[in-house]
PDB file of N, CA and C in Angstrom:
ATOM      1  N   UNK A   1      85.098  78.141  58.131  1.00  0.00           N
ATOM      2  CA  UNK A   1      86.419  78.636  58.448  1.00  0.00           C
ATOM      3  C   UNK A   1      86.285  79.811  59.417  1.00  0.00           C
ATOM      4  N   UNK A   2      87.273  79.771  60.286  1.00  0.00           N
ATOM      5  CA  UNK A   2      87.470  81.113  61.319  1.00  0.00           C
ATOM      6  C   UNK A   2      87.795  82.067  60.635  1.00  0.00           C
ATOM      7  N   UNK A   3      87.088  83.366  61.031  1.00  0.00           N
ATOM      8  CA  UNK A   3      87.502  84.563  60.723  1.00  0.00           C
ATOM      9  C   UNK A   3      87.402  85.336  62.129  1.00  0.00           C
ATOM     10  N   UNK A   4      88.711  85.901  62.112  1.00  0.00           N
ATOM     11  CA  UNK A   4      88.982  87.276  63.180  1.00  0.00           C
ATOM     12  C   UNK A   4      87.806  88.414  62.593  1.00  0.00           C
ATOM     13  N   UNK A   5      87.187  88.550  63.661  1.00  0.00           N
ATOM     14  CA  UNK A   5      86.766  89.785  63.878  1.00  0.00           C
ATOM     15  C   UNK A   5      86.832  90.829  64.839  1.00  0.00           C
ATOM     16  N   UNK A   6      87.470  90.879  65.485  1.00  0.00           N
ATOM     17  CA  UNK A   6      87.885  91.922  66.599  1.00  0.00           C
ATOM     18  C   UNK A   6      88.631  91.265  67.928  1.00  0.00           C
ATOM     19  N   UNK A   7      89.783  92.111  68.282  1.00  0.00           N
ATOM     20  CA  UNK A   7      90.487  91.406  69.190  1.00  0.00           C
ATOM     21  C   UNK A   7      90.004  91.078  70.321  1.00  0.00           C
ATOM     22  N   UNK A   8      88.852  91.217  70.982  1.00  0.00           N
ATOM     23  CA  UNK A   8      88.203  90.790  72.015  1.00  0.00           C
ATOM     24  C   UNK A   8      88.408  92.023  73.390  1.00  0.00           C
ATOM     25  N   UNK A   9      89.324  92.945  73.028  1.00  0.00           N
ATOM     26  CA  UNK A   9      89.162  93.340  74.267  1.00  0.00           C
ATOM     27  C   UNK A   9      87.834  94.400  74.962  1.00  0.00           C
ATOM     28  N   UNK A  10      87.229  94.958  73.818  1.00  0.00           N
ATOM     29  CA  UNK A  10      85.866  95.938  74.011  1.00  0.00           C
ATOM     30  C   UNK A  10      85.092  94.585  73.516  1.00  0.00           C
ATOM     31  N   UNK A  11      83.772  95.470  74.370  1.00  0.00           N
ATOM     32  CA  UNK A  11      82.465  94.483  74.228  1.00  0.00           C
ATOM     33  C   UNK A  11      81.213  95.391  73.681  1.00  0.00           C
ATOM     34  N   UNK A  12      80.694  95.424  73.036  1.00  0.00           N
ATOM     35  CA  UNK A  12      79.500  96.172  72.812  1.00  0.00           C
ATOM     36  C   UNK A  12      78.356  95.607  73.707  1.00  0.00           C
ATOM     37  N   UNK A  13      78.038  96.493  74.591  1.00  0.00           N
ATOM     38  CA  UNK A  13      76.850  96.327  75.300  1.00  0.00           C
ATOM     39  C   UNK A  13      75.649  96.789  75.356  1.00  0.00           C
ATOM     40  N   UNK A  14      74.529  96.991  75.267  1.00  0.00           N
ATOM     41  CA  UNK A  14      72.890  97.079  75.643  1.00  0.00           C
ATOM     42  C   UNK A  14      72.774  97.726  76.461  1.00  0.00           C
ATOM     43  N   UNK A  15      72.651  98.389  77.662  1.00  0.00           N
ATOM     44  CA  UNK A  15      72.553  99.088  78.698  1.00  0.00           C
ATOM     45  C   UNK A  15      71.362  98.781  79.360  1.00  0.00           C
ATOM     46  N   UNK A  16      71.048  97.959  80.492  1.00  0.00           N
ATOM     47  CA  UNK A  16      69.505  97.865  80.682  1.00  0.00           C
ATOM     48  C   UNK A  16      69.315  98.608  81.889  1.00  0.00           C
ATOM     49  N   UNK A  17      70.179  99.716  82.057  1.00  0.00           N
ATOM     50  CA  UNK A  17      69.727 101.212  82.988  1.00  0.00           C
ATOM     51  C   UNK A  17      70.678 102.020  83.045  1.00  0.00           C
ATOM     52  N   UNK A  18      70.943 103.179  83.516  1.00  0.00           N
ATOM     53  CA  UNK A  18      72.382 104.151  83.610  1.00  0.00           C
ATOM     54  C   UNK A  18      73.473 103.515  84.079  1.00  0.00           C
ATOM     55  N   UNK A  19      74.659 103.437  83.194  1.00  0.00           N
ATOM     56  CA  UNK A  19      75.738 103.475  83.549  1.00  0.00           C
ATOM     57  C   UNK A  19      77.031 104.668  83.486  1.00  0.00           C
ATOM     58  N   UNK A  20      77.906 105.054  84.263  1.00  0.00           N
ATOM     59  CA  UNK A  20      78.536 105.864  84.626  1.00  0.00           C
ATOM     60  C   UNK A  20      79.728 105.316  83.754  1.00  0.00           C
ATOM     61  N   UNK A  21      80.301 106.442  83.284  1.00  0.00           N
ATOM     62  CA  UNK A  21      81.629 105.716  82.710  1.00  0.00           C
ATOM     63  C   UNK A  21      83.042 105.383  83.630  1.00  0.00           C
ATOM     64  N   UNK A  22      83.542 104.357  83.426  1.00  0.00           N
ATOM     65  CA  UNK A  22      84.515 103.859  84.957  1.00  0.00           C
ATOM     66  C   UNK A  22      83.715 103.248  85.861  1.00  0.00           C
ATOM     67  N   UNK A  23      82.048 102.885  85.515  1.00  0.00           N
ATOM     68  CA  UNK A  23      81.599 101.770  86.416  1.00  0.00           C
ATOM     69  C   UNK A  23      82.172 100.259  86.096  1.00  0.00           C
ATOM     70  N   UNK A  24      82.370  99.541  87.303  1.00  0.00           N
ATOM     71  CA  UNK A  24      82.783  98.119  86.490  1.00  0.00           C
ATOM     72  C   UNK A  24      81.652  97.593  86.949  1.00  0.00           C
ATOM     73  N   UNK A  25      81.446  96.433  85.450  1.00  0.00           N
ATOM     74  CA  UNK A  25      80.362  96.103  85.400  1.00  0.00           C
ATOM     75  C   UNK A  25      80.102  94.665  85.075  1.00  0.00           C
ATOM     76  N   UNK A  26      79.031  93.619  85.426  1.00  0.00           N
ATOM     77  CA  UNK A  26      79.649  92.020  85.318  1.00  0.00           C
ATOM     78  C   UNK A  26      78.097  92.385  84.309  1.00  0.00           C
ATOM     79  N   UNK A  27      78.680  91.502  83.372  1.00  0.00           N
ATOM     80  CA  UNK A  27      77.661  90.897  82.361  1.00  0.00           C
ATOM     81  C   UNK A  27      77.654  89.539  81.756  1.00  0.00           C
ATOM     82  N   UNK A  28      76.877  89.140  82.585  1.00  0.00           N
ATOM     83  CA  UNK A  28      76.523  87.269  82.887  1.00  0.00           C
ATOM     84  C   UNK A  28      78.055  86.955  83.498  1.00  0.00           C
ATOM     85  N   UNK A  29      79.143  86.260  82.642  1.00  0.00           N
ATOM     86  CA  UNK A  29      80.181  86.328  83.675  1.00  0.00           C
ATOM     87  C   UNK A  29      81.742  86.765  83.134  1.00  0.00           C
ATOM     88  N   UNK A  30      81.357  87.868  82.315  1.00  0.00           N
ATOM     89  CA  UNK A  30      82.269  88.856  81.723  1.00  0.00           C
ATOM     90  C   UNK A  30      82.642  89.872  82.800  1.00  0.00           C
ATOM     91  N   UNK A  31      83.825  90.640  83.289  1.00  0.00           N
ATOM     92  CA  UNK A  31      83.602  91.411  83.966  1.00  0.00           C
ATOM     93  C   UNK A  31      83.777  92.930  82.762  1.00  0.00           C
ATOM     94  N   UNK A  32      83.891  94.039  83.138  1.00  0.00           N
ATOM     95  CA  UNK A  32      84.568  95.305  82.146  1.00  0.00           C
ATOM     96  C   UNK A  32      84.389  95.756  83.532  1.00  0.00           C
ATOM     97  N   UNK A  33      84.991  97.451  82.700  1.00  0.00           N
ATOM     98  CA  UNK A  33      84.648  98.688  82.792  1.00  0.00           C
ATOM     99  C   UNK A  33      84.269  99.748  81.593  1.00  0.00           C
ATOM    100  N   UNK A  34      83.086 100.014  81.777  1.00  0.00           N
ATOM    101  CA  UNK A  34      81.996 101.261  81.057  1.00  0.00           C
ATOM    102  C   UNK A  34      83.425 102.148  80.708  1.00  0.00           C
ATOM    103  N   UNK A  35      83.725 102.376  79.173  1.00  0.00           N
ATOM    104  CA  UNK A  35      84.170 103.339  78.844  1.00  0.00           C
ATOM    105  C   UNK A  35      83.464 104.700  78.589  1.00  0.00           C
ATOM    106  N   UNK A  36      82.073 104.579  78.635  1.00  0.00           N
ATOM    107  CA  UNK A  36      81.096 105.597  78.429  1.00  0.00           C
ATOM    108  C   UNK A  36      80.257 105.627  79.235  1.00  0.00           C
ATOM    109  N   UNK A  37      78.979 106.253  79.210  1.00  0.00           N
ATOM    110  CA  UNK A  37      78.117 106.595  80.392  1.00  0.00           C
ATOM    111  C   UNK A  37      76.683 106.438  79.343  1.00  0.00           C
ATOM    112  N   UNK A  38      75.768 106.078  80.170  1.00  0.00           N
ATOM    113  CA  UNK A  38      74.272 106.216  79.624  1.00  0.00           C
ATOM    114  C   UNK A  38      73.258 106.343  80.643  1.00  0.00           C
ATOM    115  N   UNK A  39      72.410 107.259  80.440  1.00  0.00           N
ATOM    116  CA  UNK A  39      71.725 107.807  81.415  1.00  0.00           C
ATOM    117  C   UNK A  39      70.602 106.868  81.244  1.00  0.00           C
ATOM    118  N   UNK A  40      70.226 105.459  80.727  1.00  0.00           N
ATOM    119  CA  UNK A  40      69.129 104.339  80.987  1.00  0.00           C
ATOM    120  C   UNK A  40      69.478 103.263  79.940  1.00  0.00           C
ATOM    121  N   UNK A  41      68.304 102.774  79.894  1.00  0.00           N
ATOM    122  CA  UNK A  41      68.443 101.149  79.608  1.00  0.00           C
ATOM    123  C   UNK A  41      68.518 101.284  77.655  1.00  0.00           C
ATOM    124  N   UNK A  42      68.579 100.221  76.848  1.00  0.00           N
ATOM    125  CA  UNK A  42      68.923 100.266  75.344  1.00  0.00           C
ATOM    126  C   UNK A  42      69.778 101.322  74.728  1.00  0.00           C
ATOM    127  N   UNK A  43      70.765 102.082  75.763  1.00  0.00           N
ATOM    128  CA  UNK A  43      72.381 102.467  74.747  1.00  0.00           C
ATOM    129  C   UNK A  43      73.022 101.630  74.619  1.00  0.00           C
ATOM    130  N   UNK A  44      73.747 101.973  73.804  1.00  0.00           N
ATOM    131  CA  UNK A  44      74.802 101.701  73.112  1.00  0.00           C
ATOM    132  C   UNK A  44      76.378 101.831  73.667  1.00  0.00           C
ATOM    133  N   UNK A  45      77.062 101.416  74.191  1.00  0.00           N
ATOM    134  CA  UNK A  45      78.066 101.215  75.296  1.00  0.00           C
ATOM    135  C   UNK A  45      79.428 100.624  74.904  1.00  0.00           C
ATOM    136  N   UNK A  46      80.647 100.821  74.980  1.00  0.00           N
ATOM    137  CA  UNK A  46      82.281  99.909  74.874  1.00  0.00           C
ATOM    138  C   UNK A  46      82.064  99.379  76.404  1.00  0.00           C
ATOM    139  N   UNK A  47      82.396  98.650  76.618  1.00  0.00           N
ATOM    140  CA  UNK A  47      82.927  97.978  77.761  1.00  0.00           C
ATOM    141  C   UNK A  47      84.205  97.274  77.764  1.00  0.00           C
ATOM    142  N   UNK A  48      85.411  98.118  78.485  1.00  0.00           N
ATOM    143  CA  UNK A  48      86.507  96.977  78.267  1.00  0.00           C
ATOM    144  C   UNK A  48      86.898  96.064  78.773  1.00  0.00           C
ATOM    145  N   UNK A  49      87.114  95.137  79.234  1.00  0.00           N
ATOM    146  CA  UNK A  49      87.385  93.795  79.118  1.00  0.00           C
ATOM    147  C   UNK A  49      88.698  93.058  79.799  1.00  0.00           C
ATOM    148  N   UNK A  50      89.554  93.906  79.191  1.00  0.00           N
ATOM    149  CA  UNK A  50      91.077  93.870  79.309  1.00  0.00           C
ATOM    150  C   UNK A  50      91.519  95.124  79.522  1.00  0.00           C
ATOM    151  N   UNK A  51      92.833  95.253  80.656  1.00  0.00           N
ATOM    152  CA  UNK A  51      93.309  96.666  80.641  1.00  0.00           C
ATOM    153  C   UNK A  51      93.574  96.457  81.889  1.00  0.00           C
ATOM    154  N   UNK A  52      94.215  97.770  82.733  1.00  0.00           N
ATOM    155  CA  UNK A  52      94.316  97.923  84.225  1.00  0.00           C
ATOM    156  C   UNK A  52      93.841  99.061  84.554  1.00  0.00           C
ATOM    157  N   UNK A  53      92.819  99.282  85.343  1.00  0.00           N
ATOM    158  CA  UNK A  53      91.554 100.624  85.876  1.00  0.00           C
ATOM    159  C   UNK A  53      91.836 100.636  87.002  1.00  0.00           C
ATOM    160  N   UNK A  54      91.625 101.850  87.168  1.00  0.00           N
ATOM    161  CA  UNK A  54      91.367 102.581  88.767  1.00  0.00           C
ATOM    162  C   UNK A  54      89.847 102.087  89.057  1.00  0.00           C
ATOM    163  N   UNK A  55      89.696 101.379  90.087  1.00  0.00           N
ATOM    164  CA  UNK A  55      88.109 100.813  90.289  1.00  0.00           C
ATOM    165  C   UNK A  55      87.781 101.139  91.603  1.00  0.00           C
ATOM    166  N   UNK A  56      86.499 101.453  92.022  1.00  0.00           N
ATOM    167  CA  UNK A  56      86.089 101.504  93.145  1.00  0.00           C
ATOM    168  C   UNK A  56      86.144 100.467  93.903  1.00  0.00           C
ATOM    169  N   UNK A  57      86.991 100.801  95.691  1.00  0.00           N
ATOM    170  CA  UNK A  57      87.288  99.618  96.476  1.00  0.00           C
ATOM    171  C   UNK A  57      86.974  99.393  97.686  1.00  0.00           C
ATOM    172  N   UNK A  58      86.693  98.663  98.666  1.00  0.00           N
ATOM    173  CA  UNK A  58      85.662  98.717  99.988  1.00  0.00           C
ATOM    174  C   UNK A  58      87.186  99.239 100.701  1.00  0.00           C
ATOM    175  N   UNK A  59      87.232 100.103 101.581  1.00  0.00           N
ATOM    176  CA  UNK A  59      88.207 100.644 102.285  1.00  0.00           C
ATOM    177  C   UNK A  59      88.357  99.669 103.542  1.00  0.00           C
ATOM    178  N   UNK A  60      88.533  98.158 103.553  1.00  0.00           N
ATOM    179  CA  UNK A  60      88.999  97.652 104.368  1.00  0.00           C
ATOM    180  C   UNK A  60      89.873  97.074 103.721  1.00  0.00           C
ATOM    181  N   UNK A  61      91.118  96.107 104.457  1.00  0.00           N
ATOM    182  CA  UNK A  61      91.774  95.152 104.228  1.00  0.00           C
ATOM    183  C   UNK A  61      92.713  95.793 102.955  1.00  0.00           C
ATOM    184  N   UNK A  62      94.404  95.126 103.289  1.00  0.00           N
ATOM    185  CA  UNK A  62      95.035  95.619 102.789  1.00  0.00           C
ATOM    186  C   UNK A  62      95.049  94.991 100.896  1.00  0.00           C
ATOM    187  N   UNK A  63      95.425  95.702 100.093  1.00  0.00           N
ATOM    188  CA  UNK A  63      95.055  95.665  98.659  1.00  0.00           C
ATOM    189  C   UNK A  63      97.047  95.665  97.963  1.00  0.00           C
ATOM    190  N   UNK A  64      96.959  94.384  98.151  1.00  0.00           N
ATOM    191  CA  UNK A  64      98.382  93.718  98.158  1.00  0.00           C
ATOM    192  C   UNK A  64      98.957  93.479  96.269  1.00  0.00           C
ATOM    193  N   UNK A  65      99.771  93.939  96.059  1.00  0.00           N
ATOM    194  CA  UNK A  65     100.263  93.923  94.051  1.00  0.00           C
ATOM    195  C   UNK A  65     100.452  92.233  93.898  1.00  0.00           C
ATOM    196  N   UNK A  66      99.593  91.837  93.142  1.00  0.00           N
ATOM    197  CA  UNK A  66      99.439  90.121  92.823  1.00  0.00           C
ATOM    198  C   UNK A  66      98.278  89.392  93.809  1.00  0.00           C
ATOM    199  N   UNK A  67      97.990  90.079  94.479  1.00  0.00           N
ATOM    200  CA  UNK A  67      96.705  89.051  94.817  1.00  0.00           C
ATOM    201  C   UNK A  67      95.485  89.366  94.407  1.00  0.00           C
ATOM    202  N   UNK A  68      94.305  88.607  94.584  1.00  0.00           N
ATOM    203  CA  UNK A  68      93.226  88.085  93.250  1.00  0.00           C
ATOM    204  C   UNK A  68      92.183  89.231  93.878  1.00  0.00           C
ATOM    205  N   UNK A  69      91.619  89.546  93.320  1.00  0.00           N
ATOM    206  CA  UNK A  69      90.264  90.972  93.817  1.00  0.00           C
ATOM    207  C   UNK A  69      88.987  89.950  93.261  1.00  0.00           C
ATOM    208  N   UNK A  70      88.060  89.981  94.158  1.00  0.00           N
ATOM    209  CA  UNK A  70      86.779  89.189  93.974  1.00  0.00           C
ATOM    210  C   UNK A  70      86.058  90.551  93.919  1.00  0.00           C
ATOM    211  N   UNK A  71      84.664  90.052  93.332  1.00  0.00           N
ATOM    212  CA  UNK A  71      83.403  91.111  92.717  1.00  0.00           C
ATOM    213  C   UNK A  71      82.621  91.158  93.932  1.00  0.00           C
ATOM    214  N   UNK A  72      82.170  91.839  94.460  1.00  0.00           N
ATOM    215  CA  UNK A  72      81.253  92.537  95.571  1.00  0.00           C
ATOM    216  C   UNK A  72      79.377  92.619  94.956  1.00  0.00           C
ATOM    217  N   UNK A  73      78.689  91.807  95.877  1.00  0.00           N
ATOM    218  CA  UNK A  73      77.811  91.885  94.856  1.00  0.00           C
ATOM    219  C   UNK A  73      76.940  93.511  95.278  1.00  0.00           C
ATOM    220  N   UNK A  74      77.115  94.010  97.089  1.00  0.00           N
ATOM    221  CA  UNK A  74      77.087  95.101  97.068  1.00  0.00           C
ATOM    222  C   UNK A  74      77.397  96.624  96.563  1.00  0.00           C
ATOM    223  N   UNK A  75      76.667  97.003  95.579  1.00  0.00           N
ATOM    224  CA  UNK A  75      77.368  98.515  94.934  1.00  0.00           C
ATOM    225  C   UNK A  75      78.020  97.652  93.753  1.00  0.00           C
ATOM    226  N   UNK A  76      79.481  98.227  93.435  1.00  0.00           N
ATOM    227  CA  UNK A  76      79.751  98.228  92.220  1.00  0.00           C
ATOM    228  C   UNK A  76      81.664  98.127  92.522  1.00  0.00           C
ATOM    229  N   UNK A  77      81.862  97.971  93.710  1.00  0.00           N
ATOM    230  CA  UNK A  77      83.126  97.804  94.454  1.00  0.00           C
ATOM    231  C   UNK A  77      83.558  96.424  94.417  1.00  0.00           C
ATOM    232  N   UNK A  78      85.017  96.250  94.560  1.00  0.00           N
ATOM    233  CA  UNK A  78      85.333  95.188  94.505  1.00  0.00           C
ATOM    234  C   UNK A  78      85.820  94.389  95.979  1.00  0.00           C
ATOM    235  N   UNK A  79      86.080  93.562  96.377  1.00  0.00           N
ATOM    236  CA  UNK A  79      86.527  92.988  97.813  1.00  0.00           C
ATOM    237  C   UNK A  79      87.633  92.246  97.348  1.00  0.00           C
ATOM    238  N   UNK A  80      89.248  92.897  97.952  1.00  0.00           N
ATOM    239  CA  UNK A  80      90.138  92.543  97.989  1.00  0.00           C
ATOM    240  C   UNK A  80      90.824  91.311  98.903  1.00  0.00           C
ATOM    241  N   UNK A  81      89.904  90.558  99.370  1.00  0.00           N
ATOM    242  CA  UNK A  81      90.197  89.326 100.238  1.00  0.00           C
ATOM    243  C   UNK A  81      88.737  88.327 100.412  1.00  0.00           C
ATOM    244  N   UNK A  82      88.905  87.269 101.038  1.00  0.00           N
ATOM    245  CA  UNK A  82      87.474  86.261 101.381  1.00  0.00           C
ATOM    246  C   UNK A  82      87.093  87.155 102.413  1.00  0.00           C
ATOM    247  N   UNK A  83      85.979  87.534 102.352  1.00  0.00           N
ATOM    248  CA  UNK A  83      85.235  88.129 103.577  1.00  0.00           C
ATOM    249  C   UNK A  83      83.690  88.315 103.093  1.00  0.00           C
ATOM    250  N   UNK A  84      83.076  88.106 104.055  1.00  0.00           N
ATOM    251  CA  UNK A  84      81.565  88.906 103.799  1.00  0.00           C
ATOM    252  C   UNK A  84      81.656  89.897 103.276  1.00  0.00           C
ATOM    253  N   UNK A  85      80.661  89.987 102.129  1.00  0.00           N
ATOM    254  CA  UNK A  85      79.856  90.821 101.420  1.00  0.00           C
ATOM    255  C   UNK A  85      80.378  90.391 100.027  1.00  0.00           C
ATOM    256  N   UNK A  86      81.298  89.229  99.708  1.00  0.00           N
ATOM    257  CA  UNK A  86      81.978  88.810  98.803  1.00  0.00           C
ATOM    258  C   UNK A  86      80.648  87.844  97.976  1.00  0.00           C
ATOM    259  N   UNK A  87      80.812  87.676  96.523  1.00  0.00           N
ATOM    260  CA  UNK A  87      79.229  87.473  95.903  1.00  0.00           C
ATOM    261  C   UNK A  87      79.146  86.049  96.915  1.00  0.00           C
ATOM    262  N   UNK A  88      77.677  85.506  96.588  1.00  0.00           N
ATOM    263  CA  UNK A  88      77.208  85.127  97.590  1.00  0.00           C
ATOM    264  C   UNK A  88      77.441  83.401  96.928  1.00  0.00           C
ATOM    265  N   UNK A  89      77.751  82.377  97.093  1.00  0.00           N
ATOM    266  CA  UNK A  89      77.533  80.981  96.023  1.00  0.00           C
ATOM    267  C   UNK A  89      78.832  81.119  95.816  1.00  0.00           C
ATOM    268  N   UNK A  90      79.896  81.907  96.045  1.00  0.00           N
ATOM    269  CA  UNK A  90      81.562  81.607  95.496  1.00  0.00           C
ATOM    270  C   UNK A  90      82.288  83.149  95.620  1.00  0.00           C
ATOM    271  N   UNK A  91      83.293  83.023  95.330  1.00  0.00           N
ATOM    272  CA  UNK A  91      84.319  83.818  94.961  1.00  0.00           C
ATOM    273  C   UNK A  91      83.945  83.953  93.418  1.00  0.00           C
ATOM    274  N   UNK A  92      83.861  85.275  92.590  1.00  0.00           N
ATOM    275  CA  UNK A  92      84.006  85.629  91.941  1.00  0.00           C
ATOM    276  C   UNK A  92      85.272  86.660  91.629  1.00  0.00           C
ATOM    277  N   UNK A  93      86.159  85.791  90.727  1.00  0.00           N
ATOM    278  CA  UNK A  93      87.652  86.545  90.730  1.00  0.00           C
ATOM    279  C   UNK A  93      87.417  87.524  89.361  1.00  0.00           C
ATOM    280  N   UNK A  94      87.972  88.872  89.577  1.00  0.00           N
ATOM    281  CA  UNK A  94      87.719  89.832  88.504  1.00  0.00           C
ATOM    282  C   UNK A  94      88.868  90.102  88.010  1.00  0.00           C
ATOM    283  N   UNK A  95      90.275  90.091  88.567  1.00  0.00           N
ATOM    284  CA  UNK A  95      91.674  90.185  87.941  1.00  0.00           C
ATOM    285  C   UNK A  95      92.487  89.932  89.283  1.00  0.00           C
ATOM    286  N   UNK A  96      93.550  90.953  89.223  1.00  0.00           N
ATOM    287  CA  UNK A  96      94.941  91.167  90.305  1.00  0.00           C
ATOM    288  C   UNK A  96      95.014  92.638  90.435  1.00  0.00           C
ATOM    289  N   UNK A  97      95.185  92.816  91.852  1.00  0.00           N
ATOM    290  CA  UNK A  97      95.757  94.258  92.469  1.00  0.00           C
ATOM    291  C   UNK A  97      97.097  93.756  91.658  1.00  0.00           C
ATOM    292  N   UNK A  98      97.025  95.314  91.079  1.00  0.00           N
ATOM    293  CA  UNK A  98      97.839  95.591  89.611  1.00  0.00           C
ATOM    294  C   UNK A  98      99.087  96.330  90.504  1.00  0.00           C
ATOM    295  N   UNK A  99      98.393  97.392  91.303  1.00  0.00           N
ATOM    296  CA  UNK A  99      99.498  98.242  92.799  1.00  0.00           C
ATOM    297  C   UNK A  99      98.971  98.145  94.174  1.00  0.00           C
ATOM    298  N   UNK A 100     100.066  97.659  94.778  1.00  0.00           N
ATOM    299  CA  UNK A 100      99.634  97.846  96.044  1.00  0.00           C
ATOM    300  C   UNK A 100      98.946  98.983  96.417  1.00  0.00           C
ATOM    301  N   UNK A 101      97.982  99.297  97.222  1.00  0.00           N
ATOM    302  CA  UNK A 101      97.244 100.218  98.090  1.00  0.00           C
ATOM    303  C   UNK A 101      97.310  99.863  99.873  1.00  0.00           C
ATOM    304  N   UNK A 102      96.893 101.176  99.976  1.00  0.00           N
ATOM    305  CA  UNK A 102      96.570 101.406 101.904  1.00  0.00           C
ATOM    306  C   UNK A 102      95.316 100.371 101.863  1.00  0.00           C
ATOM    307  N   UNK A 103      94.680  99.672 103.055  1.00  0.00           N
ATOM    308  CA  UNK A 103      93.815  99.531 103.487  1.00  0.00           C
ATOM    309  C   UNK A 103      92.362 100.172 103.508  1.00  0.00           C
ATOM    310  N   UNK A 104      93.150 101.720 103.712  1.00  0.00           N
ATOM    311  CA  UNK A 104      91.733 102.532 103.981  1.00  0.00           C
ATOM    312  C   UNK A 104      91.573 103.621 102.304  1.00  0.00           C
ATOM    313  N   UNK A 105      92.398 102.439 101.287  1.00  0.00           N
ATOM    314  CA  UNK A 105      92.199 103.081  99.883  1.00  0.00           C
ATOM    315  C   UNK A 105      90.656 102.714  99.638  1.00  0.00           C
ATOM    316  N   UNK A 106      89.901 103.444  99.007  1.00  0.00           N
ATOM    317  CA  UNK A 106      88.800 103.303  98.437  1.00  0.00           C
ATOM    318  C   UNK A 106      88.762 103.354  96.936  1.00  0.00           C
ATOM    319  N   UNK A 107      90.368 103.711  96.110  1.00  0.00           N
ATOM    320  CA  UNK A 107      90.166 103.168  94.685  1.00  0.00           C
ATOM    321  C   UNK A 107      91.597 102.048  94.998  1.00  0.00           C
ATOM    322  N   UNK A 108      91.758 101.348  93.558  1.00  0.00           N
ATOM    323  CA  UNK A 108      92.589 100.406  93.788  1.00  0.00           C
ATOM    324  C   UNK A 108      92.914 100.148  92.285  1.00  0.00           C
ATOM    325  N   UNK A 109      94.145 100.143  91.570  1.00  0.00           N
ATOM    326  CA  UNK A 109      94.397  99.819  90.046  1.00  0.00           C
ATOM    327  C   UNK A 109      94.538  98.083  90.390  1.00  0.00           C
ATOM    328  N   UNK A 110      93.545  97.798  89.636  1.00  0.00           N
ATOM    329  CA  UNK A 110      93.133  96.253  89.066  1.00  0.00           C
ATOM    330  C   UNK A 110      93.722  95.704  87.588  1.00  0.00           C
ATOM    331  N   UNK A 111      94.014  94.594  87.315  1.00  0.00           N
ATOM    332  CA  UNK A 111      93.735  94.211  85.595  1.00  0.00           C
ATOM    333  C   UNK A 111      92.983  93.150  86.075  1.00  0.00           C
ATOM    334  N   UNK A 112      91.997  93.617  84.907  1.00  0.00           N
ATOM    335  CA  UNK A 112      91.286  92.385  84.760  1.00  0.00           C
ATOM    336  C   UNK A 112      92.147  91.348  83.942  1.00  0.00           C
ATOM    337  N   UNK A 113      90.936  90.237  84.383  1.00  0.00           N
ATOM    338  CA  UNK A 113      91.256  88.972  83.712  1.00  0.00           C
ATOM    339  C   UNK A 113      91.073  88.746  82.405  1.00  0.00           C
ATOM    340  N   UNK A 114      90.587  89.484  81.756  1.00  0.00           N
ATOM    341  CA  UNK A 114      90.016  89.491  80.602  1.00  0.00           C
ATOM    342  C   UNK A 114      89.156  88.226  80.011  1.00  0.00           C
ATOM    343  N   UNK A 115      88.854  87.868  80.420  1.00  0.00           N
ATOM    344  CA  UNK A 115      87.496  86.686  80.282  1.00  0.00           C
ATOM    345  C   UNK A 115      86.759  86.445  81.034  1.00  0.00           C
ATOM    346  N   UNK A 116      86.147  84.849  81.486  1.00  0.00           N
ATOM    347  CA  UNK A 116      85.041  84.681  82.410  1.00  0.00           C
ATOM    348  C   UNK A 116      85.380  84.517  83.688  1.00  0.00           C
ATOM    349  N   UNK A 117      84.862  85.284  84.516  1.00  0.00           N
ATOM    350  CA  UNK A 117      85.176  84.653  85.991  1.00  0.00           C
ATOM    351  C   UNK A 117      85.471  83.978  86.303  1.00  0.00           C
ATOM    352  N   UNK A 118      86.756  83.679  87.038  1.00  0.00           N
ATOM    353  CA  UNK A 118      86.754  82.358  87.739  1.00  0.00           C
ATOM    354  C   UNK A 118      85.970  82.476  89.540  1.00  0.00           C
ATOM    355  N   UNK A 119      85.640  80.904  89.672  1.00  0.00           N
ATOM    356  CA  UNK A 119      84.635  80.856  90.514  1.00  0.00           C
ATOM    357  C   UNK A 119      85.342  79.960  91.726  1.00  0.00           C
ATOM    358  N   UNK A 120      85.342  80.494  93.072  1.00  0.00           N
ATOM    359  CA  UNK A 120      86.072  79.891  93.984  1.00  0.00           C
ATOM    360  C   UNK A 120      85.223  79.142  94.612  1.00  0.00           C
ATOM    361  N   UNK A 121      84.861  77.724  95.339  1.00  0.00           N
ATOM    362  CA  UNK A 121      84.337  77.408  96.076  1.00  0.00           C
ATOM    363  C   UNK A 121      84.017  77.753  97.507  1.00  0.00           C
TER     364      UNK A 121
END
């Protein structure tokens, strides 16, 4: 029989090097953001899951309220349109520009999707 055990939106994570808290972070093909920080690898970590974050954003191209934000495999930024430097084998979708932003914004409020990536051809 099913039993609830936690609503899914934090993840307990492992840390296998420093993370900053407000890094977003893909684990296998979960996306979050680090509610905490660890200065190396085997802490102990929340990662949330679900929610809408201020995330680090490549300061090109305009960052439009409802369209899809793909994962950057450069840094830890996200790419708000198809373009180079976007992961490499697909589109990796991480949520929706939650608010519009400038172009030359470098943060951007996102929600995630709260589950697994979807994968664009």
């Amino acid at each position: 029989m099913a039993q609830s055990l936690s609503e899914g939106e934090v993840f307990n994570y492992t840390t296998t090097g420093a993370v900053a808290n407000g890094q977003l972070l893909v684990i296998n093909r979960m996306v979050g953001v680090a509610l905490n920080s660890a200065t190396g690898s085997g802490k102990k970590i929340a990662i949330a899951l679900e929610g809408v974050f201020s995330v680090a954003a490549v300061a090109t191209g305009a960052k439009t309220a409802g369209n899809r934000v793909f994962y950057r495999t450069t840094g830890s930024q996200f790419k708000a349109a198809f373009a180079s430097g976007v992961a490499t084998g697909g589109k990796h979708t991480i949520g929706t520009v939650w608010e519009t932003a400038t172009a030359a914004s470098t943060t951007c409020k996102v929600k995630l999707i709260g589950g697994p990536m979807g994968v664009l051809a």
